[in-house]
N, C-alpha and C. Protein backbone atom coordinates (compact mmCIF):
# COMPACT_ATOMS: atom_id res chain seq x y z
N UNK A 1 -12.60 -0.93 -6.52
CA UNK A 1 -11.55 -0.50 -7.44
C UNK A 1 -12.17 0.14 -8.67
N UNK A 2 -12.86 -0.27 -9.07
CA UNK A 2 -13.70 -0.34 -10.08
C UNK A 2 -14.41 1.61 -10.31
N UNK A 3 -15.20 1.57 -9.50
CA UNK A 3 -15.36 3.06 -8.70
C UNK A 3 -14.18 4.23 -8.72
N UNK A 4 -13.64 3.48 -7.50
CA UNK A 4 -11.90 4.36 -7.54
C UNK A 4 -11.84 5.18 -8.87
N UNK A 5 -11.51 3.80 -10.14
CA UNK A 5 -11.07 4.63 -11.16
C UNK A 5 -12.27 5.48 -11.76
N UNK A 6 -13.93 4.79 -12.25
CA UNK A 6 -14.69 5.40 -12.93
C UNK A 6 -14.33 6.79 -12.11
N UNK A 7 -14.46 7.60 -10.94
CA UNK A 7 -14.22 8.59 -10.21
C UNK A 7 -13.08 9.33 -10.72
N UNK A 8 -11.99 8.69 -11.46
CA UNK A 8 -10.73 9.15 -12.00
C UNK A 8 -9.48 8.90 -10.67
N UNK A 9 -9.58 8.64 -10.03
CA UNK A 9 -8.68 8.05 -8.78
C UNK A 9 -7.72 6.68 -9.08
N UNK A 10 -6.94 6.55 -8.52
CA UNK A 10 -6.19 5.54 -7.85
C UNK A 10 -6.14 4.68 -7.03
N UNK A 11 -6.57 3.91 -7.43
CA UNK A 11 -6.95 2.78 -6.02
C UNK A 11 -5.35 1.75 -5.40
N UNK A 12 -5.47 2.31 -4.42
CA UNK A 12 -4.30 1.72 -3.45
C UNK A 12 -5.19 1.22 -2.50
N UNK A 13 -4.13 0.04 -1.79
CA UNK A 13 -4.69 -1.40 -0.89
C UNK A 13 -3.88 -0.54 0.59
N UNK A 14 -4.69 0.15 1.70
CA UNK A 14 -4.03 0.54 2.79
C UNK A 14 -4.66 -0.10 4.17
N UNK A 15 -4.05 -0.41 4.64
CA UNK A 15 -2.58 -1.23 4.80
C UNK A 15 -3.20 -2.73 4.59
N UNK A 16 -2.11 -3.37 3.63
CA UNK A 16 -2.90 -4.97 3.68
C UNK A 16 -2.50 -5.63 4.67
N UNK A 17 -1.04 -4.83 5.54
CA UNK A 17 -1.14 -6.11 6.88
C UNK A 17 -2.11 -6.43 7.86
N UNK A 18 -3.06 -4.99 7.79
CA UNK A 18 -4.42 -5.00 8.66
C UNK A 18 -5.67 -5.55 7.97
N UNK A 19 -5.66 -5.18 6.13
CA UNK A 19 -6.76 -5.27 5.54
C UNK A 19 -6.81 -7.12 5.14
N UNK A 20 -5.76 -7.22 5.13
CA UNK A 20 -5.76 -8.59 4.79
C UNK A 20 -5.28 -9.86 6.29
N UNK A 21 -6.56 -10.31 6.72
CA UNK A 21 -6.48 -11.22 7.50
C UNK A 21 -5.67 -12.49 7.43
N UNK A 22 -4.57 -12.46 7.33
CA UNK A 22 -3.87 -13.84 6.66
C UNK A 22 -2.73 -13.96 7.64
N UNK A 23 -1.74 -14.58 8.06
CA UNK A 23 -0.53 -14.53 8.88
C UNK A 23 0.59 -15.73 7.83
N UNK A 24 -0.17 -16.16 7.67
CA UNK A 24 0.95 -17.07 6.29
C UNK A 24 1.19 -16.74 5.01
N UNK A 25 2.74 -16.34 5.24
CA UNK A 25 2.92 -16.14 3.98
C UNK A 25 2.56 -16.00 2.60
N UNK A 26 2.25 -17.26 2.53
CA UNK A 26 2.14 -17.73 1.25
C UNK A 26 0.09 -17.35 0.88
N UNK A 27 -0.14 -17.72 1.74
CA UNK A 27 -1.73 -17.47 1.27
C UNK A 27 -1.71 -15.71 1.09
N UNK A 28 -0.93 -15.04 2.28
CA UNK A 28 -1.23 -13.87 2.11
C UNK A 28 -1.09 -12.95 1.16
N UNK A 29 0.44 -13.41 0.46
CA UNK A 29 0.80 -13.37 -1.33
C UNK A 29 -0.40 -13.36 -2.46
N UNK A 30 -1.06 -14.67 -2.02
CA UNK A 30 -1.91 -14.91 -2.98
C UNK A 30 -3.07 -13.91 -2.31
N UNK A 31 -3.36 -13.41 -1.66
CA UNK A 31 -4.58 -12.81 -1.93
C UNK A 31 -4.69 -11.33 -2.07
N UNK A 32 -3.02 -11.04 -1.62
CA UNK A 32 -2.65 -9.24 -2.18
C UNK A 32 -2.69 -9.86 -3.74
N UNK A 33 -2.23 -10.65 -4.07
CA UNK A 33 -2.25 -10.73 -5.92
C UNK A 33 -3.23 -10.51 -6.24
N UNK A 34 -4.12 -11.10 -5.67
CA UNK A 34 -5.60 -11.38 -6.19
C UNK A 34 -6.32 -9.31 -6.33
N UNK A 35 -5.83 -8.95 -5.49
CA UNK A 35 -6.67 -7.53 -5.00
C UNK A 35 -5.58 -7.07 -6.48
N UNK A 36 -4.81 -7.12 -7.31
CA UNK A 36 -3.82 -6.51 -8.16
C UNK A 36 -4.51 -6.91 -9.25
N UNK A 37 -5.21 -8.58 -9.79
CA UNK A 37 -5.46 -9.17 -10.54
C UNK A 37 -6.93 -8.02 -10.69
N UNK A 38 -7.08 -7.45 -9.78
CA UNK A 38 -8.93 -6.87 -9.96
C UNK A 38 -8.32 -5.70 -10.30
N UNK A 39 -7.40 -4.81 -10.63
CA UNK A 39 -6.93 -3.75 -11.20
C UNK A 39 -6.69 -2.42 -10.53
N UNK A 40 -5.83 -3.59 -8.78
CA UNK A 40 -5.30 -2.31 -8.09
C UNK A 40 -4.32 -1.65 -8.70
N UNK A 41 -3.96 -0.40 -8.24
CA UNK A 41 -2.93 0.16 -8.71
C UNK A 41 -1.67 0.58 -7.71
N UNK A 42 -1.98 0.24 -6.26
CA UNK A 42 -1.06 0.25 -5.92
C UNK A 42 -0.93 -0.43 -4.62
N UNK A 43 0.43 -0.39 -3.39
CA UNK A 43 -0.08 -0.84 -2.49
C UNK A 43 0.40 0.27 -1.30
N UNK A 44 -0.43 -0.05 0.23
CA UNK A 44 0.60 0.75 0.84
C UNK A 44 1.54 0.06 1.36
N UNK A 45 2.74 -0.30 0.82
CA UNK A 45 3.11 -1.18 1.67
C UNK A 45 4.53 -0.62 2.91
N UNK A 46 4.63 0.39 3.08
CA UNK A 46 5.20 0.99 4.91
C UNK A 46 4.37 1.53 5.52
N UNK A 47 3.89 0.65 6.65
CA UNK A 47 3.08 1.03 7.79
C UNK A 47 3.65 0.84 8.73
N UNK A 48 2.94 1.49 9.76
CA UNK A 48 3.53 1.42 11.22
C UNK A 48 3.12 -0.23 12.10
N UNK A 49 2.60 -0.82 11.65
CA UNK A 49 2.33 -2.29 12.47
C UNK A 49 2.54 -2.88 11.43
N UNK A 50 2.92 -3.11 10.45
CA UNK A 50 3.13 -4.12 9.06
C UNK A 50 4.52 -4.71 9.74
N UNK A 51 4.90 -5.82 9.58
CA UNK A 51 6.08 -6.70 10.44
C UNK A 51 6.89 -6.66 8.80
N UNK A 52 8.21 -6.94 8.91
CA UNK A 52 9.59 -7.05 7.72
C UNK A 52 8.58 -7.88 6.61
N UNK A 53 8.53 -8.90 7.03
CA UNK A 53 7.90 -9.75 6.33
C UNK A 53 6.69 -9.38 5.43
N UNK A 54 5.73 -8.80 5.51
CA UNK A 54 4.67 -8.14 5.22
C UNK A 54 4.98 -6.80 4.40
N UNK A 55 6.38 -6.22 5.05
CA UNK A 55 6.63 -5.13 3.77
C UNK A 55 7.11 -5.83 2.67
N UNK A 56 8.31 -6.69 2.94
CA UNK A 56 8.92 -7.37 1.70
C UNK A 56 8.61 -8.06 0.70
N UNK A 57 7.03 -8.70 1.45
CA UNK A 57 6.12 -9.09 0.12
C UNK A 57 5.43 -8.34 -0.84
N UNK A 58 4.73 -6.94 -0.29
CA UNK A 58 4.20 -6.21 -0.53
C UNK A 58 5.47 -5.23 -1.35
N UNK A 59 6.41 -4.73 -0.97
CA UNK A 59 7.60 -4.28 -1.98
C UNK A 59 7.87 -5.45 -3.24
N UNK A 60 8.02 -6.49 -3.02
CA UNK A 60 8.20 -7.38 -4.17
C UNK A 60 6.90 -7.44 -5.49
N UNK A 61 6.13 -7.60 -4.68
CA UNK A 61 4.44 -7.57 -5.35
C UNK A 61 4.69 -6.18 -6.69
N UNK A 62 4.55 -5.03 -6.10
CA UNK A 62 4.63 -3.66 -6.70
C UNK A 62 5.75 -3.68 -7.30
N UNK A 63 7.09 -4.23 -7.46
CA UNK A 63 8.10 -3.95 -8.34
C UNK A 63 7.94 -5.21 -9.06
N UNK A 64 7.27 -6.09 -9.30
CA UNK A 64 6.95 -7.11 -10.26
C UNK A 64 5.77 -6.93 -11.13
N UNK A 65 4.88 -5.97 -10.58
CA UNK A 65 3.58 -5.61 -10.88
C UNK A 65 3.70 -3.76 -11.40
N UNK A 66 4.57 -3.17 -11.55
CA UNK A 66 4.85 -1.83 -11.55
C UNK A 66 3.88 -1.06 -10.92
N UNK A 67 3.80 -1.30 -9.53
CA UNK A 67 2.32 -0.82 -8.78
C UNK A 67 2.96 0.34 -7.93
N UNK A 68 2.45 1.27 -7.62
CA UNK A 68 2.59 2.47 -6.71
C UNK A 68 2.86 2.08 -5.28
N UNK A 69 4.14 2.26 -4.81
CA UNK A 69 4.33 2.06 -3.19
C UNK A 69 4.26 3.61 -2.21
N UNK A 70 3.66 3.34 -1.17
CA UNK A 70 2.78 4.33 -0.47
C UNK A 70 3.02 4.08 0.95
N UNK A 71 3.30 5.13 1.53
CA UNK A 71 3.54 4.60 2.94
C UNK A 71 2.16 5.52 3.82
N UNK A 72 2.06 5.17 5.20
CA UNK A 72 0.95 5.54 5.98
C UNK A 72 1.46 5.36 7.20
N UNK A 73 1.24 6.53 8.02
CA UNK A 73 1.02 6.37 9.53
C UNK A 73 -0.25 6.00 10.28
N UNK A 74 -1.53 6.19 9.36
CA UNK A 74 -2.89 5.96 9.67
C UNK A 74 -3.04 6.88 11.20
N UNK A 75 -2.61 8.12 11.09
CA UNK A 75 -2.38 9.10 11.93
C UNK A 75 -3.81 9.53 12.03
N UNK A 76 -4.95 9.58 12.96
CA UNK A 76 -5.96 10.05 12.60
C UNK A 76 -6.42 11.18 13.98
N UNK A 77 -4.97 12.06 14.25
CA UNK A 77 -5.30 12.51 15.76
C UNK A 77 -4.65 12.39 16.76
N UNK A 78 -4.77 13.27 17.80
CA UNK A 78 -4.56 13.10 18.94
C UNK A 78 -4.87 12.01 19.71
N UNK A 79 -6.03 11.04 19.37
CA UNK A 79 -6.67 10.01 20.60
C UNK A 79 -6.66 8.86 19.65
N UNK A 80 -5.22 8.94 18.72
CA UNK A 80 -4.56 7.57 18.15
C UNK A 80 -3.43 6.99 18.60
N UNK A 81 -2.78 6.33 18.19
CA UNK A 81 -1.13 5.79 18.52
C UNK A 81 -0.41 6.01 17.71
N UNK A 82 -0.55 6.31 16.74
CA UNK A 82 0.51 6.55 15.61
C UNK A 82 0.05 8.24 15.50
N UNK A 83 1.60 8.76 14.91
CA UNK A 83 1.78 9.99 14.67
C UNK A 83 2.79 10.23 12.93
N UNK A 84 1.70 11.56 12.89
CA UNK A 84 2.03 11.83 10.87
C UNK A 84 3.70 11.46 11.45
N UNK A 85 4.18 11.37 10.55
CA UNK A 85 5.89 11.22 9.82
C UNK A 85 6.53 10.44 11.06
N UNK A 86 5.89 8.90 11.65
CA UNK A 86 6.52 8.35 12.54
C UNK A 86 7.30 7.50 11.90
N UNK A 87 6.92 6.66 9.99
CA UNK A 87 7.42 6.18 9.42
C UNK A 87 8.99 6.92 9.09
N UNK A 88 9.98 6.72 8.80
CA UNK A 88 10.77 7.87 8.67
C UNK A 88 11.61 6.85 6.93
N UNK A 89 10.42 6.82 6.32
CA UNK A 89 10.67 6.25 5.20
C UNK A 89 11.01 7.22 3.59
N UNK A 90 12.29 7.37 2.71
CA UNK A 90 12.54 8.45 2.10
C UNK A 90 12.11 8.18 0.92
N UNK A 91 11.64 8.95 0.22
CA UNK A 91 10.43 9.34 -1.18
C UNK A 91 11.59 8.93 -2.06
N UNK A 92 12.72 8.27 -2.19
CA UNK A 92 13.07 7.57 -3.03
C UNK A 92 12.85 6.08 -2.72
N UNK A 93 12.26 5.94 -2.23
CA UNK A 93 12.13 4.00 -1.05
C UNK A 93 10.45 4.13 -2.01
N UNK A 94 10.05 4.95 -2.35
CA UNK A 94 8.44 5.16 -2.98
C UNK A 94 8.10 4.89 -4.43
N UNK A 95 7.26 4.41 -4.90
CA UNK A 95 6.99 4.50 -6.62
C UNK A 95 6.32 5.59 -6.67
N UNK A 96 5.56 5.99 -6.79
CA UNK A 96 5.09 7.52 -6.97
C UNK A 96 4.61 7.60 -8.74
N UNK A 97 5.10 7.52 -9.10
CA UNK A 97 5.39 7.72 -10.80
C UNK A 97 3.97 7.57 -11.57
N UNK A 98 2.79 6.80 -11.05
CA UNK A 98 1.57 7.22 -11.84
C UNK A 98 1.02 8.40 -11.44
N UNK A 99 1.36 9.22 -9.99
CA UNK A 99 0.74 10.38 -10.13
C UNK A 99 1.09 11.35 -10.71
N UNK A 100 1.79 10.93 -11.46
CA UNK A 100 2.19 12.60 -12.54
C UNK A 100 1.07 12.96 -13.11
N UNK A 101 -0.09 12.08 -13.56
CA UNK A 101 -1.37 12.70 -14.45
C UNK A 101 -2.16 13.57 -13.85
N UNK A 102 -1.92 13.75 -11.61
CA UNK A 102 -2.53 14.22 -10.69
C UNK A 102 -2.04 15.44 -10.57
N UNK A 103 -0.73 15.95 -11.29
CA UNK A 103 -0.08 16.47 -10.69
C UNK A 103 -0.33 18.25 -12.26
N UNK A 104 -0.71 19.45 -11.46
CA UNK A 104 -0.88 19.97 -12.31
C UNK A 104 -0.09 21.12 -12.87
């Protein structure tokens, strides 16, 4: 994170239902907090394998935390499973709002 920013970037957590090894709730809360407490700035939280549960924490997290919500298909190709715009999630469902400083 740390990097991210010295670089002038944004550091977003993609995807924590994969990055974060946890299946319980409650621990899993605590350790997306923890990645926020180190001075993430955002999360991705609509992915294509992330379960209800896993978005709704991750949406709650970022609107308690005013953190950037980000969605991902983790589309990397033809010889993947997921495809760009399979999420069909609308840019008002998004925080967006710290990249205005990106924006020229």
């Amino acid at each position: 994170i740390e990097a991210i920013h010295a670089a002038g970037g944004i550091a977003v957590l993609a995807p924590p239902g994969v990055s974060i090894k946890e299946t319980h709730p409650l621990t899993f809360s605590k350790k997306l907090l923890a990645f926020t407490e180190m001075g993430l700035d955002g999360i991705e939280c609509y992915y294509t394998t992330h379960s209800a549960d896993v978005t709704k924490q991750c949406l709650m997290l970022c609107e308690q935390k005013d953190l950037l919500t980000t969605v991902g298909s983790d589309c990397h190709g033809s010889f993947g499973n997921a495809k760009v715009g399979e999420l069909q999630i609308p840019i008002h469902q998004l925080n967006l709002t710290k990249l205005n400083r990106f924006l020229v």
